[in-house]
N, C-alpha and C. Protein backbone atom coordinates (compact mmCIF):
# COMPACT_ATOMS: atom_id res chain seq x y z
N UNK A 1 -4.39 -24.53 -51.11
CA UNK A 1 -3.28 -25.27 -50.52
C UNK A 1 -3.81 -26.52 -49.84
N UNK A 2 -2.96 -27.32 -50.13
CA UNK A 2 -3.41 -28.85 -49.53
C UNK A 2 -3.22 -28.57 -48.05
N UNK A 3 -4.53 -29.61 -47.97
CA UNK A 3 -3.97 -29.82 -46.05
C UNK A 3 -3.68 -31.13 -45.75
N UNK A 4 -2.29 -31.00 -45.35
CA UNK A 4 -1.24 -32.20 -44.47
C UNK A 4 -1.73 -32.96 -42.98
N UNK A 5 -1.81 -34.07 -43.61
CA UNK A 5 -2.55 -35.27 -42.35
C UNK A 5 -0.92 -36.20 -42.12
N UNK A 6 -0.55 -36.17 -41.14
CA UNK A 6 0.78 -36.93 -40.70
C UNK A 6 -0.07 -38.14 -40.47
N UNK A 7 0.76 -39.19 -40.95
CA UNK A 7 0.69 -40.84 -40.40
C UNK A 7 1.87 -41.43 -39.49
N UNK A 8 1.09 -41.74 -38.73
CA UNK A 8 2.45 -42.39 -37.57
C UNK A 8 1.39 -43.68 -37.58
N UNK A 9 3.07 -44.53 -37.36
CA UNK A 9 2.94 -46.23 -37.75
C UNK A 9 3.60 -46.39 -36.15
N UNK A 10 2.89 -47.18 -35.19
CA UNK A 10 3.62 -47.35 -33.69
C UNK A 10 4.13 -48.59 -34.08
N UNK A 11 4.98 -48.51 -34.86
CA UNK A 11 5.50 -49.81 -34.66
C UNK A 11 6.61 -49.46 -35.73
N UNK A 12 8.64 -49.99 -35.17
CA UNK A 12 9.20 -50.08 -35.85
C UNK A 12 9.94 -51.10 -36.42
N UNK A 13 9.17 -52.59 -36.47
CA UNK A 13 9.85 -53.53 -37.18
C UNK A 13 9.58 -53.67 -38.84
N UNK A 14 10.54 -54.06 -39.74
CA UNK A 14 10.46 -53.53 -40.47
C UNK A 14 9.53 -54.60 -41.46
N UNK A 15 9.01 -55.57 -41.30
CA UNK A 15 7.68 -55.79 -41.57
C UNK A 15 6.02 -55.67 -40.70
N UNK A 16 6.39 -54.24 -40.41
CA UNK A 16 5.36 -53.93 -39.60
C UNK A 16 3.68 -54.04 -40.26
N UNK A 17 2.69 -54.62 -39.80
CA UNK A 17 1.51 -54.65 -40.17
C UNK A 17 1.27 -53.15 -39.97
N UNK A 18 1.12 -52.18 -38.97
CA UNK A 18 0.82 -50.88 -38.94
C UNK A 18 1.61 -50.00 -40.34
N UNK A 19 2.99 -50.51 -40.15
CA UNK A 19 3.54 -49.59 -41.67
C UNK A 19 3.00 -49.72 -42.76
N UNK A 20 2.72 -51.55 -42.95
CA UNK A 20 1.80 -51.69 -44.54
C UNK A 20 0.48 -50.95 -44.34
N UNK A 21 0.04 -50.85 -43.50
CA UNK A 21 -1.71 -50.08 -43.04
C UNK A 21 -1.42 -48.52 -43.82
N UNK A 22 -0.11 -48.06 -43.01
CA UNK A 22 -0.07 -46.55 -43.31
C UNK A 22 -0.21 -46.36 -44.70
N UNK A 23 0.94 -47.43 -45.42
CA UNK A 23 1.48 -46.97 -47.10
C UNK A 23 -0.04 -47.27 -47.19
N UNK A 24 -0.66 -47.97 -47.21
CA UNK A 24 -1.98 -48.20 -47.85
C UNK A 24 -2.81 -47.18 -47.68
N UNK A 25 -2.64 -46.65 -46.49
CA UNK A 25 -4.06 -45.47 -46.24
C UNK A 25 -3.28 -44.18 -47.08
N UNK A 26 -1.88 -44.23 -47.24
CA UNK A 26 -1.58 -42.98 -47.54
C UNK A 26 -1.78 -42.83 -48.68
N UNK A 27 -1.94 -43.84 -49.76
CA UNK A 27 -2.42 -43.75 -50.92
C UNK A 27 -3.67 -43.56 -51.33
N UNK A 28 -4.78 -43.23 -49.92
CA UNK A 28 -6.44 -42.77 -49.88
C UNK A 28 -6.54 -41.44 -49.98
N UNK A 29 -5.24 -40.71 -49.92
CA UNK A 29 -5.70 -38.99 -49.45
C UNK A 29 -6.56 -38.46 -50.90
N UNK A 30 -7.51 -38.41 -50.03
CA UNK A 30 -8.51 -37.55 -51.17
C UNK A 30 -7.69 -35.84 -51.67
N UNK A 31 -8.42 -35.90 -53.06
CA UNK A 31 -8.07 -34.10 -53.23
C UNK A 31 -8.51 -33.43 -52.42
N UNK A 32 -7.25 -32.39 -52.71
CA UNK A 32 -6.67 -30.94 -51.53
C UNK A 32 -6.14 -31.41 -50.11
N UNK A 33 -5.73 -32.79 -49.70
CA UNK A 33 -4.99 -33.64 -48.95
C UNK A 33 -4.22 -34.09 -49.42
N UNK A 34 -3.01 -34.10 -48.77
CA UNK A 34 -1.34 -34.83 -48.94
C UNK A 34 -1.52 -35.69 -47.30
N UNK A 35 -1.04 -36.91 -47.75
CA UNK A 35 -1.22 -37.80 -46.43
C UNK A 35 0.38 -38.06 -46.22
N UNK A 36 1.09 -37.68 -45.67
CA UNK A 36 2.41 -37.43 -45.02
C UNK A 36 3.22 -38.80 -43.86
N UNK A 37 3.72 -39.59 -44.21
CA UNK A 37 4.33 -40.69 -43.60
C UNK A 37 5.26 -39.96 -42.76
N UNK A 38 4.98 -40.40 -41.22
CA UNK A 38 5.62 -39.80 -40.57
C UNK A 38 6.97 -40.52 -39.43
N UNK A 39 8.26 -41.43 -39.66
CA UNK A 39 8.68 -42.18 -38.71
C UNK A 39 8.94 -41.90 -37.38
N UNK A 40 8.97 -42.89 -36.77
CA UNK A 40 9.47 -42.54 -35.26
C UNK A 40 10.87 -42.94 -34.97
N UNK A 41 11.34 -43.62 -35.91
CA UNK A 41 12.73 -44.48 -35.99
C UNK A 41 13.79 -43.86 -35.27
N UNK A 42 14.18 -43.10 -35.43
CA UNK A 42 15.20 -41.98 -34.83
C UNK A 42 15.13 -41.43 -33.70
N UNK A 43 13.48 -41.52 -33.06
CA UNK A 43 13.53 -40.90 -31.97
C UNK A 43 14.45 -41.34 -30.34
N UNK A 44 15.06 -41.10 -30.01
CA UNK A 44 15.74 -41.41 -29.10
C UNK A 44 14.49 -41.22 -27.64
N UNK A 45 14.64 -41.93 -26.88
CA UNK A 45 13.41 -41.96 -25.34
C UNK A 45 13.78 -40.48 -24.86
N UNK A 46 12.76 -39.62 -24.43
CA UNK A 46 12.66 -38.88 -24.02
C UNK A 46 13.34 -38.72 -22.78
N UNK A 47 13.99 -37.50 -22.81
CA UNK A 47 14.53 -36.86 -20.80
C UNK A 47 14.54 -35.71 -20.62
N UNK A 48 13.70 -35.04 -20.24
CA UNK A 48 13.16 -34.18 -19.80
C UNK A 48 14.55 -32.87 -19.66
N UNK A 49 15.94 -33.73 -19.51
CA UNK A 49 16.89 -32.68 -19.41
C UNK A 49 17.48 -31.88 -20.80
N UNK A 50 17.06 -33.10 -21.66
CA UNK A 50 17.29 -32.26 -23.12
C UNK A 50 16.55 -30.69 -23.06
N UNK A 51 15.26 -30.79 -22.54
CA UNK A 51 14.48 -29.21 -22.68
C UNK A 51 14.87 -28.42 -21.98
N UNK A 52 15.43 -28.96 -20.52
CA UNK A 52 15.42 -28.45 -19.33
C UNK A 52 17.06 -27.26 -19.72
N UNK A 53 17.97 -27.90 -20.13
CA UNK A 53 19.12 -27.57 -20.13
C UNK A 53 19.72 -27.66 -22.15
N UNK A 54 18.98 -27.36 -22.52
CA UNK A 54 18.97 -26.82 -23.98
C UNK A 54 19.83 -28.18 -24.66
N UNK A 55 19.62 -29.29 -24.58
CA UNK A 55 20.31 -30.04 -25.73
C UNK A 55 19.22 -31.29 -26.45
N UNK A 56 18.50 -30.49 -26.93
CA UNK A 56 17.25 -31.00 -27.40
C UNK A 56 17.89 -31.48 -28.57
N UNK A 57 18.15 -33.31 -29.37
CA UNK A 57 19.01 -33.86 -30.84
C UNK A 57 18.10 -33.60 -31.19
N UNK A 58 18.66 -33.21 -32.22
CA UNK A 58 18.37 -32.53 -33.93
C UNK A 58 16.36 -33.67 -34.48
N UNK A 59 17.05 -34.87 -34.09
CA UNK A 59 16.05 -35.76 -34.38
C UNK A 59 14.86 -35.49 -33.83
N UNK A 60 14.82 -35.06 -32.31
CA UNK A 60 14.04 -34.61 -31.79
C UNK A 60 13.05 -32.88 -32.27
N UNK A 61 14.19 -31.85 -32.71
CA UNK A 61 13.95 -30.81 -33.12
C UNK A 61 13.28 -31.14 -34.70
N UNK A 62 13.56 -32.13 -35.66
CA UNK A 62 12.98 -32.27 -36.44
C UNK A 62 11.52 -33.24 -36.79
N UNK A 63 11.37 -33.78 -35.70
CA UNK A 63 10.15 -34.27 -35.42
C UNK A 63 8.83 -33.44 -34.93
N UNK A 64 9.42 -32.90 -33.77
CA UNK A 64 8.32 -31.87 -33.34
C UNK A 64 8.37 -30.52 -34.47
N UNK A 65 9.24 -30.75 -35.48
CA UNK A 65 8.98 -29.56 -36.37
C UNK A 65 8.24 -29.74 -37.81
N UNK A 66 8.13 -31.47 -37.94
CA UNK A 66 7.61 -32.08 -38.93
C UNK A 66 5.73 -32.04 -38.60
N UNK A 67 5.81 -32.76 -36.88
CA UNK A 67 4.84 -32.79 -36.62
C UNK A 67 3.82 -31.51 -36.44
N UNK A 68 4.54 -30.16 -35.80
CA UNK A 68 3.98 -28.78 -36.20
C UNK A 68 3.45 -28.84 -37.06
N UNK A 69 4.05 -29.24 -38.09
CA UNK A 69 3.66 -28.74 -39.70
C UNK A 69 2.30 -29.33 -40.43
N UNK A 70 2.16 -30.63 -39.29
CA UNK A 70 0.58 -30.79 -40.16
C UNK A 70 -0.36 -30.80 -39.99
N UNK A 71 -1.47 -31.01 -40.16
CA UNK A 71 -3.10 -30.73 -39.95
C UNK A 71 -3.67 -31.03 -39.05
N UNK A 72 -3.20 -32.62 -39.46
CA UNK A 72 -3.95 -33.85 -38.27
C UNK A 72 -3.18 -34.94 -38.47
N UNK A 73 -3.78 -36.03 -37.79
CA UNK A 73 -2.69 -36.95 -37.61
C UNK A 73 -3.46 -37.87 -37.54
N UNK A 74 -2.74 -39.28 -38.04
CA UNK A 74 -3.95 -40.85 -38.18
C UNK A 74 -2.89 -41.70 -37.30
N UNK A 75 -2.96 -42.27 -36.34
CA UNK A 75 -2.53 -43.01 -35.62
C UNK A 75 -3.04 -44.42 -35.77
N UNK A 76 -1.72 -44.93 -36.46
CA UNK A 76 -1.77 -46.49 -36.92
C UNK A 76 -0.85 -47.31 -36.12
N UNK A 77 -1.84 -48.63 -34.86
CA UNK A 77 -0.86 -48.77 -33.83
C UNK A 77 -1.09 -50.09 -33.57
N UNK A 78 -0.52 -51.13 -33.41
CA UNK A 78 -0.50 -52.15 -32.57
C UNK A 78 -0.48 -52.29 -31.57
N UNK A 79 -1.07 -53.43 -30.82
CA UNK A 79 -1.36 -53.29 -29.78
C UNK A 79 0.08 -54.27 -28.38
N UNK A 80 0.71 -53.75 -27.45
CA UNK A 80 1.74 -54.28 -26.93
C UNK A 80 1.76 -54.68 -25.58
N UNK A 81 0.83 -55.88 -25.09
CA UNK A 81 0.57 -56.14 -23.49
C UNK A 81 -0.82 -54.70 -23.55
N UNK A 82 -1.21 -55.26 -23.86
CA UNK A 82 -3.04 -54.29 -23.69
C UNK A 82 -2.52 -52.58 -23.44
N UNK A 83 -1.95 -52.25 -24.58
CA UNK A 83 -1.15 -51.29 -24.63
C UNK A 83 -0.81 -50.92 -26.15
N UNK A 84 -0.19 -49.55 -26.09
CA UNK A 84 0.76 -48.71 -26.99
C UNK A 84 1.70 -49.47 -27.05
N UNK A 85 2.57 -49.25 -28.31
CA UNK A 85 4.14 -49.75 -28.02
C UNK A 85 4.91 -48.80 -27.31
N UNK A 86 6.00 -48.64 -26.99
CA UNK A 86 6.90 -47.81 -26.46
C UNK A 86 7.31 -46.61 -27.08
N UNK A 87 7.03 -47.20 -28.87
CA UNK A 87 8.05 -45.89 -29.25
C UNK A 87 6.52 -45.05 -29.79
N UNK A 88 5.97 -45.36 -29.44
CA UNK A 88 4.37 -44.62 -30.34
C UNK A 88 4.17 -43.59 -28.69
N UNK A 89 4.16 -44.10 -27.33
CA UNK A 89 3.64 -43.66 -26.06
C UNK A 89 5.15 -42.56 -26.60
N UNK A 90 6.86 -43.10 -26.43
CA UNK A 90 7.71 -42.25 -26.58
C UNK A 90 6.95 -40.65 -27.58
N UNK A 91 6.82 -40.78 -28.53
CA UNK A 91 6.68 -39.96 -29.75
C UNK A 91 5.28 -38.58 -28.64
N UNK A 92 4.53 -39.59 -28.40
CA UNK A 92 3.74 -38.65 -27.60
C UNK A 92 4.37 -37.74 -26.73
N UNK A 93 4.96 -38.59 -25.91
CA UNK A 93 6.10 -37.66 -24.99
C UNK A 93 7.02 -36.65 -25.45
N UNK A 94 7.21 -36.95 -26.34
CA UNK A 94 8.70 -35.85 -27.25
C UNK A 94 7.61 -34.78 -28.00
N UNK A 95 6.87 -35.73 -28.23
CA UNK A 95 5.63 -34.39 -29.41
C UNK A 95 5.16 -33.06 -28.21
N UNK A 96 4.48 -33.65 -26.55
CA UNK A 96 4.42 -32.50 -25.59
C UNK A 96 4.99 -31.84 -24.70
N UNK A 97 6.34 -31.99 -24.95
CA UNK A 97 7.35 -31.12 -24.29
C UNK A 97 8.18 -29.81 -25.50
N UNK A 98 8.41 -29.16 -24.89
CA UNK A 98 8.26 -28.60 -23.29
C UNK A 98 7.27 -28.39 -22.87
N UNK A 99 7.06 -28.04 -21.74
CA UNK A 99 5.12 -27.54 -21.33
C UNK A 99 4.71 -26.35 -22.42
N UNK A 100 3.43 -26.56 -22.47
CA UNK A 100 3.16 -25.24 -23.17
C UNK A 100 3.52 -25.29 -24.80
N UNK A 101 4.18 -25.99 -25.26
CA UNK A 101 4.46 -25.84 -26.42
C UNK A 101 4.00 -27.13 -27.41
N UNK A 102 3.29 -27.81 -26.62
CA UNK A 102 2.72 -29.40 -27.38
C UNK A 102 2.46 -29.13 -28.71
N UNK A 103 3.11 -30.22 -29.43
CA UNK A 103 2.41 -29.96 -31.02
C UNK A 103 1.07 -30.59 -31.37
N UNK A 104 0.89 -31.64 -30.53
CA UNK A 104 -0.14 -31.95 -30.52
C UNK A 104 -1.62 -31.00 -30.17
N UNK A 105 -1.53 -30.19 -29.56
CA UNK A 105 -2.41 -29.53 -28.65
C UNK A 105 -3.82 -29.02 -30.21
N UNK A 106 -4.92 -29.49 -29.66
CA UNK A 106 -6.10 -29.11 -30.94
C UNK A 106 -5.42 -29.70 -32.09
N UNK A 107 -5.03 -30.85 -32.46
CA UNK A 107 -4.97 -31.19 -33.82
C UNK A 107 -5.35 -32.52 -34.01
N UNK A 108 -6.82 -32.51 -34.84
CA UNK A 108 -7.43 -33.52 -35.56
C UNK A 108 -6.82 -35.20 -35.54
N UNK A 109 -7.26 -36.06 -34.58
CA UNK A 109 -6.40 -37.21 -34.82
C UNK A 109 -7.97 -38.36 -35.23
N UNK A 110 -7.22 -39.59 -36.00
CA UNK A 110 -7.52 -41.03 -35.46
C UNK A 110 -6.99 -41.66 -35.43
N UNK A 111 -7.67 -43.11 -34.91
CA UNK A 111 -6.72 -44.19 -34.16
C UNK A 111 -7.42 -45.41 -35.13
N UNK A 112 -6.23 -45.93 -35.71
CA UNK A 112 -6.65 -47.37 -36.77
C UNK A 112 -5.81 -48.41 -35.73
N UNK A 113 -6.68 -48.97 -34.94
CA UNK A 113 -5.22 -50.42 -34.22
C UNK A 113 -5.46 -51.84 -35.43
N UNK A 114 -4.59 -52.54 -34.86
CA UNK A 114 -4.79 -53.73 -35.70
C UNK A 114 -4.06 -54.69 -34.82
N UNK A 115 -4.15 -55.94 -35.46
CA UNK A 115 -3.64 -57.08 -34.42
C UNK A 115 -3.71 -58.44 -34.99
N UNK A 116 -3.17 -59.63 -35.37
CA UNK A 116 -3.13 -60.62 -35.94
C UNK A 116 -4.30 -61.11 -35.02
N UNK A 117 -4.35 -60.98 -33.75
CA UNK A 117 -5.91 -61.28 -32.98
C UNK A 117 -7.21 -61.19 -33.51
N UNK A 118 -8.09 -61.54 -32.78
CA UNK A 118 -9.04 -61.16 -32.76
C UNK A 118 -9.94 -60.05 -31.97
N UNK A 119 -8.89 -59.14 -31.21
CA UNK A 119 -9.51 -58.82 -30.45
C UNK A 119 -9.62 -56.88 -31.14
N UNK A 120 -8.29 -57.23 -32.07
CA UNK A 120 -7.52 -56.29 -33.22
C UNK A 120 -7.36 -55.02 -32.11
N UNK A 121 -6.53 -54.71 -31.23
CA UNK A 121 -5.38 -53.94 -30.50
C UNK A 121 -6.45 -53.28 -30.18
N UNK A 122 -8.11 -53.50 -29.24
CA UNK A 122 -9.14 -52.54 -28.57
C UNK A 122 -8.28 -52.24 -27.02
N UNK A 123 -7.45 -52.67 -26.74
CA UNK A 123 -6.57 -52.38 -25.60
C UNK A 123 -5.75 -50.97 -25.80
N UNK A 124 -5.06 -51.37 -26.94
CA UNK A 124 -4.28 -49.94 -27.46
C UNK A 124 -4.61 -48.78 -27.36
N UNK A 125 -6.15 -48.67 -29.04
CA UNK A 125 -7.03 -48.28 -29.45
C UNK A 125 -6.77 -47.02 -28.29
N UNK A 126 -7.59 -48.09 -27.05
CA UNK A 126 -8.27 -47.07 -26.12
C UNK A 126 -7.36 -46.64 -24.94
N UNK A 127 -6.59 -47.14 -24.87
CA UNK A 127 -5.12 -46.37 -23.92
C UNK A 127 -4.78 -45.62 -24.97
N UNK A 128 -4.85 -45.60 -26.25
CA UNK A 128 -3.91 -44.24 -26.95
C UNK A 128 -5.03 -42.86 -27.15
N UNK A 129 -6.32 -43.35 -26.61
CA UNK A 129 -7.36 -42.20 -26.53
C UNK A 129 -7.05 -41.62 -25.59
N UNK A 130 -7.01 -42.20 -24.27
CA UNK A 130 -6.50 -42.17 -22.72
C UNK A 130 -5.51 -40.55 -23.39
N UNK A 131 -4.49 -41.14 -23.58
CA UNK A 131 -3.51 -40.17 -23.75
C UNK A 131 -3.79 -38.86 -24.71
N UNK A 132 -4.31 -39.31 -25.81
CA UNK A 132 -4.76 -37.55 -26.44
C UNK A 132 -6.02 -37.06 -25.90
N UNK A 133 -6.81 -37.83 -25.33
CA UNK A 133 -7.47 -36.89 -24.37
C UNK A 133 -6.79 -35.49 -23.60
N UNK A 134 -6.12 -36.09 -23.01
CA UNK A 134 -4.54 -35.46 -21.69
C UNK A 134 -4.17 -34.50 -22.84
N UNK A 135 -3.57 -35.07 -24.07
CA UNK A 135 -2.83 -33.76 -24.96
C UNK A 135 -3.82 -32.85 -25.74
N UNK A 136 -5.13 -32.57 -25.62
CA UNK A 136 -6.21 -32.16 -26.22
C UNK A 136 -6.14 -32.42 -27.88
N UNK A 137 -6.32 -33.61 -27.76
CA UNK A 137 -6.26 -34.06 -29.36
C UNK A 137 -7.62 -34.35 -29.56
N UNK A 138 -8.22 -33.65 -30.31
CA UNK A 138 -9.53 -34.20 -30.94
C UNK A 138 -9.64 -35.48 -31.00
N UNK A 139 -10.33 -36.37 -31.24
CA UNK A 139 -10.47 -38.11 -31.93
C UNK A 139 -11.58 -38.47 -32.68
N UNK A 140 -11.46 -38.55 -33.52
CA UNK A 140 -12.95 -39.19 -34.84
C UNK A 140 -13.45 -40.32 -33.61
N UNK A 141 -14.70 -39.88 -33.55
CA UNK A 141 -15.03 -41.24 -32.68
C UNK A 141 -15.46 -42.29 -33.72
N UNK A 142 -16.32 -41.71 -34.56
CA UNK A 142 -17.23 -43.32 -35.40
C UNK A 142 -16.09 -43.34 -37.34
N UNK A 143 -15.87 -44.31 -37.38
CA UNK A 143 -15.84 -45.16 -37.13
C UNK A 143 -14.63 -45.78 -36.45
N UNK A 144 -14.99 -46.41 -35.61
CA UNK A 144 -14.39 -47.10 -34.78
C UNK A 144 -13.50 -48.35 -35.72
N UNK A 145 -11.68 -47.76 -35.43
CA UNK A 145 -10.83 -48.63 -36.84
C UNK A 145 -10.32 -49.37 -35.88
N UNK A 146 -10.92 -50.93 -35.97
CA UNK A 146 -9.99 -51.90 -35.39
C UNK A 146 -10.15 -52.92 -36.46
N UNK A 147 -8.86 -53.38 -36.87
CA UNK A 147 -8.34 -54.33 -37.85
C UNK A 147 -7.73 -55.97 -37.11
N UNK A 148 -8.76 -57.01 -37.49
CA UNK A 148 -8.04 -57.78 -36.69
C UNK A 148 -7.67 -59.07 -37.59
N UNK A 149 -7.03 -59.93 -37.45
CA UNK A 149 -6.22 -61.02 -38.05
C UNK A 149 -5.52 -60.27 -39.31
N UNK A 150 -4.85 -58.88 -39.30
CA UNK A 150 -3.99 -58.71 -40.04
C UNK A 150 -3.41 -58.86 -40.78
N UNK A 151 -2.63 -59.92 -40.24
CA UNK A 151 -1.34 -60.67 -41.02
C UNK A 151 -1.87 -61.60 -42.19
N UNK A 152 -3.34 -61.49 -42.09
CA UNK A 152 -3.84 -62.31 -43.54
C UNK A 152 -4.32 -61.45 -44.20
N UNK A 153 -4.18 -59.92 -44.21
CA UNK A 153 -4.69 -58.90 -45.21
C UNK A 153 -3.74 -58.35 -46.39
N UNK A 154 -2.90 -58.57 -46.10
CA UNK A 154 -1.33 -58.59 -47.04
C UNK A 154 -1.18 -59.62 -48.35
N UNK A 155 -0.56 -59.28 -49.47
CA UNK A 155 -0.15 -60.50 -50.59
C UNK A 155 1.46 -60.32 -50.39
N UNK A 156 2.28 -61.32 -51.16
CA UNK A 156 3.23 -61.74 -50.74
C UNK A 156 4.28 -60.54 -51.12
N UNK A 157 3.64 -59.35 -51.33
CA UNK A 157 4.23 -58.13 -52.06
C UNK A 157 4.48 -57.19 -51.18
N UNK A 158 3.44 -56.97 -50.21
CA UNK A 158 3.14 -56.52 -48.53
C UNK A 158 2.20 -55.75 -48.94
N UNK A 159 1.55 -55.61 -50.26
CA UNK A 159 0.56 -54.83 -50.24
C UNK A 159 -1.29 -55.25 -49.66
N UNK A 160 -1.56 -54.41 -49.32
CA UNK A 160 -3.40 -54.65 -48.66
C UNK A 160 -4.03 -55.29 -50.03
N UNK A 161 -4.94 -56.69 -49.76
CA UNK A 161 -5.32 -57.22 -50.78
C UNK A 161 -6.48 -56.58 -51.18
N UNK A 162 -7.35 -56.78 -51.97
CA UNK A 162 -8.53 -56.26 -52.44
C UNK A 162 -9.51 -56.67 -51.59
N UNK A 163 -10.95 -56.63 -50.97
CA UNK A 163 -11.72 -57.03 -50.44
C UNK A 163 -12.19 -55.85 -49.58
N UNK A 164 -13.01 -56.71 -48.08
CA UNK A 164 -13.53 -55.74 -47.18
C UNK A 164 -12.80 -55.36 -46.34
N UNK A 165 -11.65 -55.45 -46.60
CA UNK A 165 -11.04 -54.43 -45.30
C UNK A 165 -10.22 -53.00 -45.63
N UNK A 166 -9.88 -53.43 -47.54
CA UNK A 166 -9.70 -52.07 -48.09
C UNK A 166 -10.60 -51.05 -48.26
N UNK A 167 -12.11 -52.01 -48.03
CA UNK A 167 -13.16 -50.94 -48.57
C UNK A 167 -13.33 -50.18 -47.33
N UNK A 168 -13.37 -51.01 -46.36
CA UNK A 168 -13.80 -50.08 -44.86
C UNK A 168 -12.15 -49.33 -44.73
N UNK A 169 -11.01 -49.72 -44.70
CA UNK A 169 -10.33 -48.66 -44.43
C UNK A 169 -10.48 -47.40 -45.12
N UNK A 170 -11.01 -47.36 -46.66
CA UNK A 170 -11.60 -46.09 -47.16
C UNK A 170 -12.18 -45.47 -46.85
N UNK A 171 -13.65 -46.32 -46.24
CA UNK A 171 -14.85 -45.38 -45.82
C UNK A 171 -14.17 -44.71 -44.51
N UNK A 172 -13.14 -45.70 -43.57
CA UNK A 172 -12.81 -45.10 -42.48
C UNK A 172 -12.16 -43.45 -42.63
N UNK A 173 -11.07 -43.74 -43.82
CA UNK A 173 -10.28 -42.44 -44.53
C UNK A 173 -11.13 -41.03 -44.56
N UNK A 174 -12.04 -41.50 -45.65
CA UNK A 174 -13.09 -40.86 -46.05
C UNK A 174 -13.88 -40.04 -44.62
N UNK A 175 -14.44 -41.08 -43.77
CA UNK A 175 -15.10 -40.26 -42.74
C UNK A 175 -14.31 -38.96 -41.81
N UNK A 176 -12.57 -39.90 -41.58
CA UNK A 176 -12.17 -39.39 -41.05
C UNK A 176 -11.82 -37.11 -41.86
N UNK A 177 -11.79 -37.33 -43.28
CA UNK A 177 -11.74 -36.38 -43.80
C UNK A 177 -12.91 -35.40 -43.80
N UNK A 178 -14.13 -35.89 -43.94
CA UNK A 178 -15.32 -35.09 -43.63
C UNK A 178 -15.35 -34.90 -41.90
N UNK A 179 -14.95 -35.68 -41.18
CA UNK A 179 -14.83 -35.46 -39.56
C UNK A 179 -13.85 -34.11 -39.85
N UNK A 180 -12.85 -34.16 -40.04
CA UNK A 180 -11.24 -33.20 -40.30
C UNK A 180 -12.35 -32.00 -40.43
N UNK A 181 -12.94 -31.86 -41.96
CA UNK A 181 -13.14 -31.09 -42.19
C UNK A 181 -14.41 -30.28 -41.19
N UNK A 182 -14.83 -30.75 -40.37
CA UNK A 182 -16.41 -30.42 -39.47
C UNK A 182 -15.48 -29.83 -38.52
N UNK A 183 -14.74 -30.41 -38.19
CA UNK A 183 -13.60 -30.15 -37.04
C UNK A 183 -12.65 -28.60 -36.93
N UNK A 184 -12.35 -28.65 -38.03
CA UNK A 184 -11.30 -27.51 -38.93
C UNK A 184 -12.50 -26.64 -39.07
N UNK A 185 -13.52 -26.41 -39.32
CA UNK A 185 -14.39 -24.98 -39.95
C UNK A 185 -13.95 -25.36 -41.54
N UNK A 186 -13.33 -26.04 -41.95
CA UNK A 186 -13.00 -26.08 -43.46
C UNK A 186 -14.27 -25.83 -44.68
């Protein structure tokens, strides 16, 4: 049986550089891996009274039931004021509630930022470590995925052009799957 790696894209505009990143990496899943596109679109901001007093939306119940369901997770994020975006920090929040029941808790992550910069989202990057630290999320440390001037890695199709940044997002893929697998006992 294949093992399921969720992709979350922190970003929902709909020419998102993180979304073209995802479709691109999701088309790397090596055999006995399914790489799983995962949106945040729907998620409504978290309030603590949905859990508290049982009216947890459906959107919500099917996220944390999508996200249950998979292996590990590749966190593809831009970077927003030396930061997460809102709805990527949101998704975290909805993924560890209620207490005790985090879906996140022990499951295999990495972090690909990117950024039309130069500095390619090392602000994000490392505030979104900050946080799965807190949710006990594993993190591939090497290689270290920061993608920067972006918006010139695309053809007018939105697909990732040929060169060195498809090759390193592979090797990144790649490591991250032999990491998965060291990680997992696989």
């Amino acid at each position: 049986m294949n093992k399921v790696i969720g992709i979350i894209a922190g970003s929902l505009r709909k020419e998102s550089y993180s979304k073209k990143i995802s479709e691109a990496v999701w088309a790397m899943a090596p055999e006995g891996f399914e790489f799983k596109l995962i949106s945040l679109a729907d998620l409504p901001l978290y309030n603590q009274d949905f859990d508290d007093h049982n009216m947890v939306p459906q959107s919500i119940k099917s996220f944390r039931d999508e996200m249950a369901a998979v292996d590990g997770v590749l966190f593809i994020t831009p970077e927003y004021n030396r930061s997460v975006p809102a709805v990527l920090k949101n998704a975290l929040d909805v993924g560890s509630t209620p207490h005790g029941k985090s879906i996140w808790n022990s499951k295999p992550g990495a972090i690909f930022s990117n950024s039309p910069g130069n500095l390619a989202a090392f602000g994000a990057n490392h505030h979104l470590r900050q946080s799965l630290v807190f949710l006990n999320v594993p993190i591939m440390q090497q290689p270290e995925v920061y993608i920067s001037k972006v918006n010139e890695l695309f053809d007018e199709t939105g697909n990732l052009k040929e060169g060195n940044t498809k090759e390193f997002l592979k090797k990144a893929v790649d490591s991250y799957i032999k990491w998965f697998k060291i990680n997992t006992a696989q």
